[in-house]
Protein backbone atom coordinates (compact mmCIF):
# COMPACT_ATOMS: atom_id res chain seq x y z
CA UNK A 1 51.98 59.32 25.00
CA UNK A 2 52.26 58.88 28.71
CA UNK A 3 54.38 60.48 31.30
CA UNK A 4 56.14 60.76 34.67
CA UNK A 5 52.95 61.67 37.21
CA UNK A 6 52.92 64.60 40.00
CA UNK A 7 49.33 65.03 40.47
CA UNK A 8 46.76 62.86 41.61
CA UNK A 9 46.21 59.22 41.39
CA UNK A 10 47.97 56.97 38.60
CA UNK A 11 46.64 56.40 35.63
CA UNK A 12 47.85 53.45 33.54
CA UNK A 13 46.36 54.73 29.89
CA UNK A 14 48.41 58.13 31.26
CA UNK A 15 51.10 57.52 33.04
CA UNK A 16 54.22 55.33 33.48
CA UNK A 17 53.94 53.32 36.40
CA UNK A 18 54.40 50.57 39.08
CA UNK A 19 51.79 48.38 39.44
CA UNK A 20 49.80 49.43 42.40
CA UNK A 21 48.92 46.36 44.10
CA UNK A 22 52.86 45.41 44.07
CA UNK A 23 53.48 48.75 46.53
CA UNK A 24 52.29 46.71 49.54
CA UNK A 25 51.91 43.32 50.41
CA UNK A 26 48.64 42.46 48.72
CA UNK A 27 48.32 38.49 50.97
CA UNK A 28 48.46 40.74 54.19
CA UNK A 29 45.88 42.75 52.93
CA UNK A 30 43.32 40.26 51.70
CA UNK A 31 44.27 38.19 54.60
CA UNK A 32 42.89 40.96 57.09
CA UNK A 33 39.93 41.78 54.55
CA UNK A 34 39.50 37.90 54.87
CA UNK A 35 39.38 38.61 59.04
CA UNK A 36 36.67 41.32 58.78
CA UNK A 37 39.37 43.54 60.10
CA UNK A 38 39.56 47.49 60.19
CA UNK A 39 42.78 48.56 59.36
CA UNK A 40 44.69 51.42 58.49
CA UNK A 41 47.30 52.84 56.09
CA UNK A 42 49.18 55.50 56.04
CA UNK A 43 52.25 57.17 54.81
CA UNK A 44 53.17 60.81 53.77
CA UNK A 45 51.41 62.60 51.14
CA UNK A 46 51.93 61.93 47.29
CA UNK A 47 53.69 58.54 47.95
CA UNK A 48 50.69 56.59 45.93
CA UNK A 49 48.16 55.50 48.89
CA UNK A 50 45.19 56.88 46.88
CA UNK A 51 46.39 55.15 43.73
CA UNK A 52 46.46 51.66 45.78
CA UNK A 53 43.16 52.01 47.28
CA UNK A 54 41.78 52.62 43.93
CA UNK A 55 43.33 49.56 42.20
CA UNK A 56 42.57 47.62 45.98
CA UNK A 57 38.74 48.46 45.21
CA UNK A 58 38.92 47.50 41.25
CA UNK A 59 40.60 43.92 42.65
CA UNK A 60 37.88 43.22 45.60
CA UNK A 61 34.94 43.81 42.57
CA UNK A 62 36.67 42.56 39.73
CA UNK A 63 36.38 39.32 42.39
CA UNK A 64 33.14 39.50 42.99
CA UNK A 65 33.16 38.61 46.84
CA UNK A 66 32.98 41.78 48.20
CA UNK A 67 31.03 45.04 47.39
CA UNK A 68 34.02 47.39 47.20
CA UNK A 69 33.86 51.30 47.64
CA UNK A 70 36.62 54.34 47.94
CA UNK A 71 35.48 57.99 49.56
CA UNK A 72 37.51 60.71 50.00
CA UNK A 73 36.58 62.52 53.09
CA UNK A 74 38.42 65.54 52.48
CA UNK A 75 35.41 67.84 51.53
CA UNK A 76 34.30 67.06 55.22
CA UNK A 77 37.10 69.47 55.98
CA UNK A 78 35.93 72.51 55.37
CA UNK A 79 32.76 71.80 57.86
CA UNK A 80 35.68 72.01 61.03
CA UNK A 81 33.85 70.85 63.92
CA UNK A 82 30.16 71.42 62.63
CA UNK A 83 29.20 68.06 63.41
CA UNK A 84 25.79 67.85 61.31
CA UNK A 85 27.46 69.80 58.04
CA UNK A 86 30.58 67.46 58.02
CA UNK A 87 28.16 64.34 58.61
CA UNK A 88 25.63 65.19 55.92
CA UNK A 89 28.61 65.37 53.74
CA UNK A 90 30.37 62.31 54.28
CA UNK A 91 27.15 60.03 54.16
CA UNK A 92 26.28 61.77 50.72
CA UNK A 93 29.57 61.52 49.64
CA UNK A 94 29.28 57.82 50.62
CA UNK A 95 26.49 57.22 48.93
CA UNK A 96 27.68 58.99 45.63
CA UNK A 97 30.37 56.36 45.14
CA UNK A 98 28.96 53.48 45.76
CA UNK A 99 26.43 54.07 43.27
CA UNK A 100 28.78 54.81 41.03
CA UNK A 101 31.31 52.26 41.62
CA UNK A 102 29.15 49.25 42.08
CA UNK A 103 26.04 50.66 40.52
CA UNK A 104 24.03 50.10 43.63
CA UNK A 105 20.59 52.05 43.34
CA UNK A 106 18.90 54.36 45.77
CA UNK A 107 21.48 54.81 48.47
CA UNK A 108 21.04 59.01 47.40
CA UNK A 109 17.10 58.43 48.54
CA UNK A 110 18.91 56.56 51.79
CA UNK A 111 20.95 59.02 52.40
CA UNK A 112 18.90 61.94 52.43
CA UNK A 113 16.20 59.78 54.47
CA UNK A 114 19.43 58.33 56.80
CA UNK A 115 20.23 62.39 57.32
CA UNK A 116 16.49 64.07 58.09
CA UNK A 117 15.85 61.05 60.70
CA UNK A 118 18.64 60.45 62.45
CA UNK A 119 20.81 62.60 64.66
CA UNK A 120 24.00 63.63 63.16
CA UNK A 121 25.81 61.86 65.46
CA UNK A 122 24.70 58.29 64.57
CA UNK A 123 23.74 59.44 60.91
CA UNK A 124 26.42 57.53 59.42
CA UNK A 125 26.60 54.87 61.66
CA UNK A 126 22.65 54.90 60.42
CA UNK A 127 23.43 55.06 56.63
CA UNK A 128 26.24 52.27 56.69
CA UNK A 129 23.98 49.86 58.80
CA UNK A 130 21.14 49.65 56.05
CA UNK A 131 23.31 50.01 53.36
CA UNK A 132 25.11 46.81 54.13
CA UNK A 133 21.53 45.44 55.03
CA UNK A 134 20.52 45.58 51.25
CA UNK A 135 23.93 44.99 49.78
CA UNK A 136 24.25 41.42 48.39
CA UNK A 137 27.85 41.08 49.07
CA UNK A 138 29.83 42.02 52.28
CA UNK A 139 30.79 45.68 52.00
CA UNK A 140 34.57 46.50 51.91
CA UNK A 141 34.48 50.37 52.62
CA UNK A 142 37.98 52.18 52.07
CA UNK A 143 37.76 55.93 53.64
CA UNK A 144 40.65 58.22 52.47
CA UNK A 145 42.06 61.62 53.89
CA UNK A 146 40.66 60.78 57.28
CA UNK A 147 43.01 63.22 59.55
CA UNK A 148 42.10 65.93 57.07
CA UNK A 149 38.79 65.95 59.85
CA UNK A 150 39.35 67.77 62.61
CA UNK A 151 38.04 67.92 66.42
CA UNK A 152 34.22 66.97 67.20
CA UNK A 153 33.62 65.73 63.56
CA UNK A 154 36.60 63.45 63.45
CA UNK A 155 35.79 61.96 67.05
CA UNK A 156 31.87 61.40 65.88
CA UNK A 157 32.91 59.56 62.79
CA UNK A 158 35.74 57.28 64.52
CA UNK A 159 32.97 56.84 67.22
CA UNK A 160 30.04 55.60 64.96
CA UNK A 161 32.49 53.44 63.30
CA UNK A 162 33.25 52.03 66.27
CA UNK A 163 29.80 51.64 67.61
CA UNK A 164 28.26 49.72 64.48
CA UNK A 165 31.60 47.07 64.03
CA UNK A 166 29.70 44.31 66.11
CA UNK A 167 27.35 44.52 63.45
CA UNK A 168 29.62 43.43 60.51
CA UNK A 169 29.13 42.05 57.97
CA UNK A 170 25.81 42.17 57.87
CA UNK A 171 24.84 45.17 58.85
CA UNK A 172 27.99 47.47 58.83
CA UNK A 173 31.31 46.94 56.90
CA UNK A 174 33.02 43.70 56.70
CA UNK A 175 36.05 45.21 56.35
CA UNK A 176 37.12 49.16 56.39
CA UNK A 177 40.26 50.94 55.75
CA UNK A 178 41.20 54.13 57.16
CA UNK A 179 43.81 55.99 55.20
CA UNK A 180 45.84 59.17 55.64
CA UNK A 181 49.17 61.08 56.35
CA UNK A 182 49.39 60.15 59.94
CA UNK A 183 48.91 56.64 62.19
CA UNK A 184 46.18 56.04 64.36
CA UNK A 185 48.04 56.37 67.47
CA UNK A 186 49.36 59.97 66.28
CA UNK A 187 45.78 61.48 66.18
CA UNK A 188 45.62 64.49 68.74
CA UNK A 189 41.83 65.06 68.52
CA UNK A 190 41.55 68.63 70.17
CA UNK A 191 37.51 68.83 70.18
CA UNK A 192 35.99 71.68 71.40
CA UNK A 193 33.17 68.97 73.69
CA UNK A 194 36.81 67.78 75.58
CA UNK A 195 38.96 69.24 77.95
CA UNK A 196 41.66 67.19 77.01
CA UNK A 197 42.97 65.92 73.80
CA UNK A 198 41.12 62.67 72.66
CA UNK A 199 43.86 60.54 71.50
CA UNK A 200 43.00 58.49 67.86
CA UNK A 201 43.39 55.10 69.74
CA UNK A 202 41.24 55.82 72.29
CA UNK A 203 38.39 56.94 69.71
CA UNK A 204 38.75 54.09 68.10
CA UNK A 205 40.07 51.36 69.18
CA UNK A 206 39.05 48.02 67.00
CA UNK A 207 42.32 48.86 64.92
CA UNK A 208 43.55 46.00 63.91
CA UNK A 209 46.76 46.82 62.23
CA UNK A 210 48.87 50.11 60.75
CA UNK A 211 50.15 49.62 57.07
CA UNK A 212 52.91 51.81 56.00
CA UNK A 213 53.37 52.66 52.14
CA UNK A 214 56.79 52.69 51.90
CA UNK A 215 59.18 54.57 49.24
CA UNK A 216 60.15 53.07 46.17
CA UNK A 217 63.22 50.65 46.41
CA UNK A 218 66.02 51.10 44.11
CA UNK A 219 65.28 48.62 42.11
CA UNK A 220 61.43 50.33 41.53
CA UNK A 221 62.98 53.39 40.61
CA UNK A 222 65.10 51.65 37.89
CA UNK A 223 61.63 49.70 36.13
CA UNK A 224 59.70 53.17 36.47
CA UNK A 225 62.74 54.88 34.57
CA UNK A 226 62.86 52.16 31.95
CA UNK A 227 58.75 52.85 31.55
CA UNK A 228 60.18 55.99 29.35
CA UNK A 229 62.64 54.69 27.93
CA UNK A 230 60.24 51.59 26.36
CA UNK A 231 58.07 54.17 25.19
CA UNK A 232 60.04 56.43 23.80
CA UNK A 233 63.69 55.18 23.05
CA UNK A 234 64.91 57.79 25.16
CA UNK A 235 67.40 56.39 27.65
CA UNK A 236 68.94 57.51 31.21
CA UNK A 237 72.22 57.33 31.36
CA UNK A 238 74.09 55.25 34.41
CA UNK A 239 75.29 58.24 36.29
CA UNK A 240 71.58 59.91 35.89
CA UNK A 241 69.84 56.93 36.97
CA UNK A 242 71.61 57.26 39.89
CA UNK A 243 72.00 60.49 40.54
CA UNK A 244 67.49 60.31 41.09
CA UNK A 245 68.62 57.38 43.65
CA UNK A 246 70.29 59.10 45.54
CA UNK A 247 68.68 62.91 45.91
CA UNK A 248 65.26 61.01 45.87
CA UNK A 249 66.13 57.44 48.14
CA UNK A 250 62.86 56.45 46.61
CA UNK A 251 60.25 59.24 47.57
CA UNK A 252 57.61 57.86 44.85
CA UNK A 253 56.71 62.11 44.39
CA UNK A 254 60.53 63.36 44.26
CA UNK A 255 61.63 60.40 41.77
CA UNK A 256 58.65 61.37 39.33
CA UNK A 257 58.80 65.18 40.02
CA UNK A 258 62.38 65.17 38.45
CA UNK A 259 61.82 62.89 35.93
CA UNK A 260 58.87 64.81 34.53
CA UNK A 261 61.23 68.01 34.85
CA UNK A 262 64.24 66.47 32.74
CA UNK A 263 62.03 64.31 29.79
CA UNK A 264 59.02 67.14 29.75
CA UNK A 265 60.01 70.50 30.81
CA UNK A 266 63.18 71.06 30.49
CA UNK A 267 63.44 71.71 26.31
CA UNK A 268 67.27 69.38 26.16
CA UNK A 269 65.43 66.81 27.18
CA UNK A 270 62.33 66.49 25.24
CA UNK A 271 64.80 65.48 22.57
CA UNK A 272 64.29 61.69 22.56
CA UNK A 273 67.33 61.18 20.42
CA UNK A 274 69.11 62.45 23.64
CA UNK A 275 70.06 60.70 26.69
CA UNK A 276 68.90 62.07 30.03
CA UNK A 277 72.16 62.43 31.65
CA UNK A 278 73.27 64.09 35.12
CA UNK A 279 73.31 67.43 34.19
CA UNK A 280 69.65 67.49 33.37
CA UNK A 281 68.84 65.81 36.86
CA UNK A 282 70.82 68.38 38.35
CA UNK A 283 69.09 71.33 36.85
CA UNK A 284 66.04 69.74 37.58
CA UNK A 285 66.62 69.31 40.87
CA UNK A 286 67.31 73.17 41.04
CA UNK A 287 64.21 74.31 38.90
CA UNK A 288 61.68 72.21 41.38
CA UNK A 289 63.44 73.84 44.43
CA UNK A 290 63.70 77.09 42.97
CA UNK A 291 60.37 76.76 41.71
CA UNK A 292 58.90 75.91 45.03
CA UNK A 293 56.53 73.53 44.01
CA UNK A 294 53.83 72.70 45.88
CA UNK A 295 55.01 69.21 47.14
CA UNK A 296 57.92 70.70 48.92
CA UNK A 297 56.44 73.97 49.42
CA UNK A 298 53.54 72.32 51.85
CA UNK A 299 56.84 70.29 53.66
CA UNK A 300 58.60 73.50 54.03
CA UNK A 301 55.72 75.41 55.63
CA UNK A 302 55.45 72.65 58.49
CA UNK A 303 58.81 74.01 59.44
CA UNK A 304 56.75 76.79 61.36
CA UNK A 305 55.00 74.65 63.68
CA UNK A 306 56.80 74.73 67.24
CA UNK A 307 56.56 70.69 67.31
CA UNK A 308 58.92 70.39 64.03
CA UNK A 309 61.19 73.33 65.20
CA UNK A 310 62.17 71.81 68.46
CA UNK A 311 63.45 68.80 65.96
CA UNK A 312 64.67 70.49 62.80
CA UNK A 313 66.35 73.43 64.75
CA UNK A 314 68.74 71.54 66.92
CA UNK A 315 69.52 69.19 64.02
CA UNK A 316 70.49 71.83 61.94
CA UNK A 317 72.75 73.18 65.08
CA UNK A 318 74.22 70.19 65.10
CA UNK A 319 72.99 69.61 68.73
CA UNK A 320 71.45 67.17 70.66
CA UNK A 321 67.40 66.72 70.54
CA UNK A 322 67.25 66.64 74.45
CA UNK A 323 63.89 65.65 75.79
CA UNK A 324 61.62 65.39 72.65
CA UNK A 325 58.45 63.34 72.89
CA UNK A 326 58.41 60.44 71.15
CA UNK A 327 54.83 61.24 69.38
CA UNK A 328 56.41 64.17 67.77
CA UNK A 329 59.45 62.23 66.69
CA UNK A 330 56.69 59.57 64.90
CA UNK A 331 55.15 63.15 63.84
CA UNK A 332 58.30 63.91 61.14
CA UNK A 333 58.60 60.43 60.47
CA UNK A 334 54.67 60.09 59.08
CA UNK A 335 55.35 63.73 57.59
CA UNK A 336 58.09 62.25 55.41
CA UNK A 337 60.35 64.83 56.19
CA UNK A 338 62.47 62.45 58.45
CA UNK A 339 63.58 58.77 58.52
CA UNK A 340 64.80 56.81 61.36
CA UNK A 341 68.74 55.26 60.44
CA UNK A 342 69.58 51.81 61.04
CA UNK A 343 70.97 52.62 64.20
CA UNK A 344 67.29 54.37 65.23
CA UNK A 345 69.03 57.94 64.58
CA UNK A 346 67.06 60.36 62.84
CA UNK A 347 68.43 62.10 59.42
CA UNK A 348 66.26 64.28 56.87
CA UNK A 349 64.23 61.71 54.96
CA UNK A 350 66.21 62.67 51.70
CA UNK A 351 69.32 64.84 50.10
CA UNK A 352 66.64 66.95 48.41
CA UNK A 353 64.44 67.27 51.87
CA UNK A 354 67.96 67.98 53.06
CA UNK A 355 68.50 71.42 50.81
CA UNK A 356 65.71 72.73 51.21
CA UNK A 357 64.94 72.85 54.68
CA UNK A 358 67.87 75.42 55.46
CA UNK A 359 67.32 77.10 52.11
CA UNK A 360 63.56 77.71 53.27
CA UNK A 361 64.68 79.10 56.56
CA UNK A 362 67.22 80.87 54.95
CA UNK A 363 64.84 82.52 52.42
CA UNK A 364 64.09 85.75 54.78
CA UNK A 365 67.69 86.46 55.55
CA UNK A 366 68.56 86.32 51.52
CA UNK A 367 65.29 88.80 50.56
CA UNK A 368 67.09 90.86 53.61
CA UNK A 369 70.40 90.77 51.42
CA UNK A 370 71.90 94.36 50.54
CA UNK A 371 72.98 94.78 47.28
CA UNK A 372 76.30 93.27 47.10
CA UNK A 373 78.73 93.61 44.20
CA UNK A 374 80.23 90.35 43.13
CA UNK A 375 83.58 91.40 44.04
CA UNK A 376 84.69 87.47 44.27
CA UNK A 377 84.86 87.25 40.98
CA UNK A 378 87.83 87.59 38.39
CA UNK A 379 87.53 89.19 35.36
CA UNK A 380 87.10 85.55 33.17
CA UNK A 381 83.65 85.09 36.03
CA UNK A 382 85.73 82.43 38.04
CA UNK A 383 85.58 82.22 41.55
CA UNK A 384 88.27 83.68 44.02
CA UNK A 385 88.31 82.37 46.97
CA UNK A 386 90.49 85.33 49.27
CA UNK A 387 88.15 87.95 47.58
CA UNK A 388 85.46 85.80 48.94
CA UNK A 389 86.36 85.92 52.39
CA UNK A 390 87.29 89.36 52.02
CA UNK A 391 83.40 90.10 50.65
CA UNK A 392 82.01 88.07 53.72
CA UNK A 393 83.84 89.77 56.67
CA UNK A 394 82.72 93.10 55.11
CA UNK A 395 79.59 92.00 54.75
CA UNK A 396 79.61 90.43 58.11
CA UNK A 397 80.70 93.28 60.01
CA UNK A 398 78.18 95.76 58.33
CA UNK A 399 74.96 93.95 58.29
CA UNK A 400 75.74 90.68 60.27
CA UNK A 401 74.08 91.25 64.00
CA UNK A 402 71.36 93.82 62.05
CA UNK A 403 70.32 90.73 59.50
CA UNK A 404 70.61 88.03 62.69
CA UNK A 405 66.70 89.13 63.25
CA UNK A 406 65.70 88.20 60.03
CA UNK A 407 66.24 84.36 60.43
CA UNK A 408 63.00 82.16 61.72
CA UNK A 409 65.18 79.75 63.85
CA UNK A 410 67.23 81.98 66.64
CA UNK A 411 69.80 79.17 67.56
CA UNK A 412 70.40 78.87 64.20
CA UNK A 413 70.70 82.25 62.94
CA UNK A 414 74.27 82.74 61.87
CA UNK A 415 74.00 79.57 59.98
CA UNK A 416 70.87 81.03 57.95
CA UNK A 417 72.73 83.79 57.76
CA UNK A 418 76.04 82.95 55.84
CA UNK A 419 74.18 80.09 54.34
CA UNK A 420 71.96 83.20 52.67
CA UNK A 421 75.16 85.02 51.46
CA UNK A 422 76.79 82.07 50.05
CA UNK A 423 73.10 81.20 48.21
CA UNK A 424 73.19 84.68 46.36
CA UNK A 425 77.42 84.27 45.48
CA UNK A 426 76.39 80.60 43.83
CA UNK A 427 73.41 82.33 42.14
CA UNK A 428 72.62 79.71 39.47
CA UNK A 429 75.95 79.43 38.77
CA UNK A 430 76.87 76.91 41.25
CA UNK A 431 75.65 74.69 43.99
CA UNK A 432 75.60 75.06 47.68
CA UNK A 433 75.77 72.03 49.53
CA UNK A 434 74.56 70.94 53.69
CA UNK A 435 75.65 68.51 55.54
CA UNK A 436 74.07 68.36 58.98
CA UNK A 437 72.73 65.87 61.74
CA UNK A 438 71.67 65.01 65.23
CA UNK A 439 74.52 65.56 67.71
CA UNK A 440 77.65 66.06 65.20
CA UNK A 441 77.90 69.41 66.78
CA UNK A 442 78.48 71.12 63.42
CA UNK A 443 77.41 72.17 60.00
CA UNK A 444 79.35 71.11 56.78
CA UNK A 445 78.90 73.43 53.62
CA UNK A 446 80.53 72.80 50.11
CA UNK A 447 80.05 75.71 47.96
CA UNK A 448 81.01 75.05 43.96
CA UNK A 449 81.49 77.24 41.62
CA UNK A 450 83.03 76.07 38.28
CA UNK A 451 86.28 74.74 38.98
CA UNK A 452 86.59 75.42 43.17
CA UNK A 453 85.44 73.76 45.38
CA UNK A 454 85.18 75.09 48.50
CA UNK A 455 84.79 73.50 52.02
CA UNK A 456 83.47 75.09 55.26
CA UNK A 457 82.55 74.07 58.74
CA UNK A 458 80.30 76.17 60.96
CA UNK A 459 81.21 75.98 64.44
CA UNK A 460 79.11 77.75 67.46
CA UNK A 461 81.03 78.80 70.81
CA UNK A 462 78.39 78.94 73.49
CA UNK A 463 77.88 79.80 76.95
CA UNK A 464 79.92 77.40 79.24
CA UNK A 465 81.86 75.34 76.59
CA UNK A 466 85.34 75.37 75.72
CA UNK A 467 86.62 76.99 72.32
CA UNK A 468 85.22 74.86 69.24
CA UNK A 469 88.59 75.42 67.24
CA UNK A 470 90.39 72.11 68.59
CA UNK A 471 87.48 70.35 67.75
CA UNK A 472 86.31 72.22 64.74
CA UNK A 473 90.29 71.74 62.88
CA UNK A 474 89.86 67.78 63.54
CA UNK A 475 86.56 67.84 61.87
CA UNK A 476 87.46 69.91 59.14
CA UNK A 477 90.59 68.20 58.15
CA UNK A 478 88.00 64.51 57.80
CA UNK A 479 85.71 66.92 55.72
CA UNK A 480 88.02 68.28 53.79
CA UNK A 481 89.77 64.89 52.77
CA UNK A 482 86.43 64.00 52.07
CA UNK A 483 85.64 66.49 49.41
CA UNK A 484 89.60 65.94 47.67
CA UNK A 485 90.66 69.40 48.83
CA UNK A 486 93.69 71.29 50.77
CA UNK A 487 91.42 74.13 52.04
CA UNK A 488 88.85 76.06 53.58
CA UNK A 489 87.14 77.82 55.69
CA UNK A 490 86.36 76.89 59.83
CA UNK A 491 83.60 80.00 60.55
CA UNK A 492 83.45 79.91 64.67
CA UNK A 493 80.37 81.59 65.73
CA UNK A 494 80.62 83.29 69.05
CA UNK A 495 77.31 83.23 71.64
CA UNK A 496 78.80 84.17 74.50
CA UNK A 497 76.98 86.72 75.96
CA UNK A 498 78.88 90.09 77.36
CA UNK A 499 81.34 90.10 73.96
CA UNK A 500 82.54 92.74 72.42
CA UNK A 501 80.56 94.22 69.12
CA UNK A 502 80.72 92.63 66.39
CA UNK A 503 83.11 94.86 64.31
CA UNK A 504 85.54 94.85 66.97
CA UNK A 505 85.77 90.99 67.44
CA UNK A 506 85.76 89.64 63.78
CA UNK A 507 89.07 88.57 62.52
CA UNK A 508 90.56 85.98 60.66
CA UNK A 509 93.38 83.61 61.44
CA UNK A 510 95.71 81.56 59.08
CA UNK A 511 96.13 77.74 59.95
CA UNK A 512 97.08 74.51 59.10
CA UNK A 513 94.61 71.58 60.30
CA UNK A 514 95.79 68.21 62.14
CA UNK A 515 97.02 66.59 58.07
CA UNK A 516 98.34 70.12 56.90
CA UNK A 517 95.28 71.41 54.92
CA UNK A 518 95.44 75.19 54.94
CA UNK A 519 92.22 76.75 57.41
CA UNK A 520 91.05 79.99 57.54
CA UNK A 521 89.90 80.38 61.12
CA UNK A 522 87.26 83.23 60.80
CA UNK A 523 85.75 83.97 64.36
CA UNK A 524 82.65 85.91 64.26
């Protein structure tokens, strides 16, 4: 029986899928392999690049036209910037697959002769020049996890490349494909032979064109859904179908990731006589977050580097980006962990992206978390919202400027904060949802739990600016319309510095917003 895939390339005896070849536009591609171009594609990881090389090679030899060969690189990795180690093992690792893959003999003996007589830093430029010599087709060479090199080793490979194209097709690669995470013109080379960083452009300049894998489109996520339901009888209901839609917009990994969870793992739904319906999607959703899987365990751990905290943090304040290079704006894009709008904005590439970013920053201020008794809840386990509030601002006031420490992103820290507190009241039992962007100069939470629903709006008074509460009632009252409900909370956050502590300053005011909705005004 097959299934929903998470690991690896597809498999079509194993896995339900879309037809590889269909993910890009296959004349563009044969047109430039037609050219004798070098080209490159990229997009972010687990989206199904490997998978279309694969079934780009089986195409080219299934022709006949071209001798066809994929190499992963990423072994080459582990040499760093040892320029003779990484070389040795991308020329054997070379030569290992196109013997196997075409069933060329004696490129091992090459290789090893290619590698004791030539310097390493035209070995490979060595090996692919007499390799194409004997090969009785032009070769068609597709290289995958290229930026997984680093420093000297990635600028001597993108340099031999570059110095034996003249020689195509007879004596180098007709065509060649570089594939990985990141564009060309991204590549920040820091070699330990430059002063500067060697930009990838520079290095290699014959590029001929960037392909992007894009995500699925809706109507892709709908055929690979129906896959199961083919095999199995087991349908999706309407409301489940797109409920993946819309957490996932596509992301090929996401879209499979909770599929697999709701049909495979989750015991409900391994009942084929049983639709999948919204409520499994939802708990799936939860168990892959919760589970911290490694697809969005590797996005979340970006979040340390200073380049994607000098986006994420002010976009998660609300504020603007101020004067961001554009390089590290392509950066998230390529990453996958943002998309650009149709107005050019930038938003978090998904709803799911979109949880758990704050949840992973607010992961060290929850392990801070005292013991707190669930005091918001009645004696039936329903949710009150006034003992709520009363649990917060004692909460607040004892461990609120000790647990401010404990939060990664400092601008952001009351956010993390409350957004920790309100994690442990939901506690399985309910959902916590952000809303957040570029410039709206706020944060939007929903917290639900059974039947209440619960709207608040995080507001931050800072040095210089007015009081927020004008603004912050205004915005509330649109939120609050928007989620069907007459209340909640506006939580002002004050960063003024010379205030008075903490304790002394917390209070909480009673009023009505611009449409009459009752607001708790709780300044902080």
């Amino acid at each position: 029986m097959r299934f929903f895939n998470t690991e690896g390339p597809v498999r079509p005896e194993d896995h339900y899928l879309l037809p590889p070849l269909q993910r890009w536009d296959l004349d563009e591609v044969l047109t430039l392999i037609e050219q004798k171009k070098y080209f490159l594609l990229h997009a972010p990881r687990q989206t199904g690049k490997t998978s279309c090389l694969l079934a780009l090679v089986e195409h080219l030899n299934r022709e006949g036209r071209y001798r066809a060969v994929y190499a992963n690189l990423e072994t080459a990795q582990a040499a760093r910037e040892d320029v003779a180690l990484a070389m040795a093992d991308i020329v054997q690792t070379i030569a290992d697959e196109a013997q196997r893959q075409t069933g060329a003999s004696g490129l091992d003996a090459l290789a090893r002769e290619v590698l004791a007589l030539n310097a390493p830093t035209r070995a490979l430029r060595a090996f692919l020049n007499q390799w194409c010599e004997r090969s009785p087709q032009p070769v068609a060479l597709l290289l995958d996890e290229v930026d997984a090199l680093v420093g000297d080793t990635l600028v001597s490979l993108l340099r031999q490349l570059r110095a034996g194209y003249p020689q195509r097709p007879q004596a180098f690669p007709s065509t060649l494909v570089l594939c990985g995470v990141r564009d060309l013109r991204d590549y920040r080379i820091h070699a330990s032979s430059e002063s500067e960083p060697i930009t990838g452009g520079s290095a290699f300049n014959i590029k001929a064109k960037s392909l992007r894998l894009g995500d699925f489109s809706s109507d892709e996520v709908m055929a690979l859904l129906d896959e199961h339901t083919k095999e199995t009888g087991q349908v999706f209901t309407a409301e489940a179908r797109d409920r993946i839609w819309t957490l996932t917009l596509g992301q090929p990994w996401l879209v499979n990731a909770l599929a697999y969870e709701s049909c495979f793992d989750i015991p409900e739904g391994r009942d084929r006589t049983r639709p999948i319906d919204i409520a499994l999607i939802d708990r799936a959703k939860e168990n892959l977050i919760q589970r911290r899987v490694t697809h969005l365990d590797q996005l979340a751990d970006k979040l340390r580097e200073p380049r994607v905290r000098r986006i994420i943090e002010p976009m998660l304040a609300g504020t603007a980006l101020g004067e961001i290079p554009v390089d590290e704006r392509d950066y998230l894009i390529d990453l996958g962990l943002l998309r650009r709008t149709g107005g050019s904005g930038l938003e978090v590439a998904n709803p799911i992206y979109r949880e758990v970013l704050p949840r992973t920053l607010a992961g060290g201020p929850q392990d801070s978390l005292p013991q707190i008794s669930p005091s918001w809840l009645t004696p039936t386990g329903d949710l009150d919202p006034e003992a709520l509030l009363d649990a917060f601002l004692a909460f607040w006031r004892r461990h609120g400027e000790a647990m401010l420490g404990s939060a990664p992103y400092h601008e952001i820290a009351p956010h993390l904060v409350l957004m920790a507190f309100l994690q442990r009241v939901v506690n399985g039992e309910g959902a916590l949802e952000r809303e957040y962007a570029i410039g709206r100069g706020r944060m939007d939470l929903c917290l639900r739990y059974r039947a209440v629903t619960l709207g608040i709006e995080i507001k931050v008074w800072r040095p210089s600016a007015s009081d927020p509460l004008p603004d912050g009632l205004v915005q509330l009252d649109a939120y609050l319309a928007g989620l069907g409900v007459d209340r909640g909370w506006l939580v002002i956050f004050d960063r003024r510095p010379g205030l008075a502590p903490l304790a002394e300053r917390l209070r909480v005011d009673e009023t009505t917003s611009p449409s009459g909705r009752r607001v708790c005004v709780v300044r902080a």
